[in-house]
Protein backbone atom coordinates (compact mmCIF):
# COMPACT_ATOMS: atom_id res chain seq x y z
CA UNK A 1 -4.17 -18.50 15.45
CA UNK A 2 -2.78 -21.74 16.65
CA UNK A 3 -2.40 -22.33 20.09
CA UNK A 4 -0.81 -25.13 22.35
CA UNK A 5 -2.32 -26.19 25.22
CA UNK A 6 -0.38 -23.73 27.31
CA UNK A 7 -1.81 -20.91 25.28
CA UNK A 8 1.60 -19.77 23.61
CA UNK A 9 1.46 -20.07 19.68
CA UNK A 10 2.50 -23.07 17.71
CA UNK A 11 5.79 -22.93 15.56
CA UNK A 12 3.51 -22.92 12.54
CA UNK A 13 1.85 -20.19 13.48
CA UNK A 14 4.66 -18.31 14.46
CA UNK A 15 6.01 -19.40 11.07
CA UNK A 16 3.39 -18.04 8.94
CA UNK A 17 3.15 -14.92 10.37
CA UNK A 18 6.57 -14.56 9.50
CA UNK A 19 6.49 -15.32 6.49
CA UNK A 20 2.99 -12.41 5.92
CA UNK A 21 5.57 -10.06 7.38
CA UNK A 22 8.48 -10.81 5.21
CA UNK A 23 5.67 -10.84 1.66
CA UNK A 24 4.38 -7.10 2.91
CA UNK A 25 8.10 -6.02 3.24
CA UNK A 26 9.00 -7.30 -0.08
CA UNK A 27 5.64 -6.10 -1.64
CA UNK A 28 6.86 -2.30 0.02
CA UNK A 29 10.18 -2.44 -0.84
CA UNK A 30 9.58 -3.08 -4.63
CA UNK A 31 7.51 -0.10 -4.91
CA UNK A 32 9.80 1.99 -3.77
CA UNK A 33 8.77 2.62 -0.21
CA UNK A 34 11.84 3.26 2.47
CA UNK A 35 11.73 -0.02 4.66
CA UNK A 36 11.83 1.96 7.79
CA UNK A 37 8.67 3.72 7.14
CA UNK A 38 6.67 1.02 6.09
CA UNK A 39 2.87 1.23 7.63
CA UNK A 40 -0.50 0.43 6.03
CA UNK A 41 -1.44 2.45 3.35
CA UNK A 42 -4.81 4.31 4.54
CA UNK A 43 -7.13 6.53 2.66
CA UNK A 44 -7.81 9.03 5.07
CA UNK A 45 -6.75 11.89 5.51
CA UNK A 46 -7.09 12.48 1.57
CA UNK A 47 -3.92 13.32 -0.25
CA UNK A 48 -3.14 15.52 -3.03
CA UNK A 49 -0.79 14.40 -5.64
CA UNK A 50 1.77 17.57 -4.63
CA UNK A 51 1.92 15.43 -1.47
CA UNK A 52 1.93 11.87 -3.41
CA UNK A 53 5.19 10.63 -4.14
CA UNK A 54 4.89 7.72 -6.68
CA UNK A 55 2.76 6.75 -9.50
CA UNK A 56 2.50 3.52 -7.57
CA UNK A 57 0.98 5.37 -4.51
CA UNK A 58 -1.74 7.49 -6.86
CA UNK A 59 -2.62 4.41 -8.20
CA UNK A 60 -3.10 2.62 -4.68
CA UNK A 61 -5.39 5.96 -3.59
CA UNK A 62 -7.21 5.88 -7.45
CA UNK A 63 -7.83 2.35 -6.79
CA UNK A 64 -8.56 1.80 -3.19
CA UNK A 65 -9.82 5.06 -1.61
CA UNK A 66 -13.28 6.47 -2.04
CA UNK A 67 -11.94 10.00 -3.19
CA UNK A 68 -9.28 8.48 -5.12
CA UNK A 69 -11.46 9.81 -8.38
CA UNK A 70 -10.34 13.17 -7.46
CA UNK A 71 -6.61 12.41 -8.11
CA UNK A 72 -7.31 11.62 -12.04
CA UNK A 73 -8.88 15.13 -13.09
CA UNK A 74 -9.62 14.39 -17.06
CA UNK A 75 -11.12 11.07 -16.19
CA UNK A 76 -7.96 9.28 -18.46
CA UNK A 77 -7.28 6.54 -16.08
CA UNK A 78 -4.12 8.26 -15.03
CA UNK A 79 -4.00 9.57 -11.76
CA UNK A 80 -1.57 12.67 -10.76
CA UNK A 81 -0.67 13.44 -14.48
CA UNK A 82 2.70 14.97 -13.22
CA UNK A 83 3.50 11.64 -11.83
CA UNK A 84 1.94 9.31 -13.89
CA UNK A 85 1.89 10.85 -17.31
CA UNK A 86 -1.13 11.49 -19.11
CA UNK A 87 -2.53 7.80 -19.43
CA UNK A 88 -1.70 7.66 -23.31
């Protein structure tokens, strides 16, 4: 972080951060995600896919998460079947 020599941030760094801020929003919004619940994705505690509500979201949990494995059952590529389809 950029810092004048009074210790506040620079304009540029206030800058980028908005602009970080304003790419996560968009990234959320276009998959679906309600703006005002918008908080890092995290892998624990493990999810189901009755309590996943996207393909997009199984696919961020098959892809980033440890357990994620769990969520594609016949090993298709397709995670959560009922949400996803069945990877044909």
């Amino acid at each position: 972080m950029q810092q004048d020599r009074k210790g506040t941030r620079s304009r540029s760094a206030r800058l980028a951060s908005r602009m970080i801020a304003a790419a996560i929003l968009g990234v959320a919004s276009s998959a679906g995600m309600p703006l005002g619940e918008i908080h890092a994705q995290e892998c624990s505690p493990r999810k189901t896919c009755s309590k996943i509500h996207s393909c997009e979201e199984a696919r961020w949990y098959l892809e980033n998460c440890s357990w994620g494995g769990r969520l594609d059952r016949d090993n298709d590529g397709s995670p959560c079947e009922n949400l996803c389809g069945d990877g044909d």
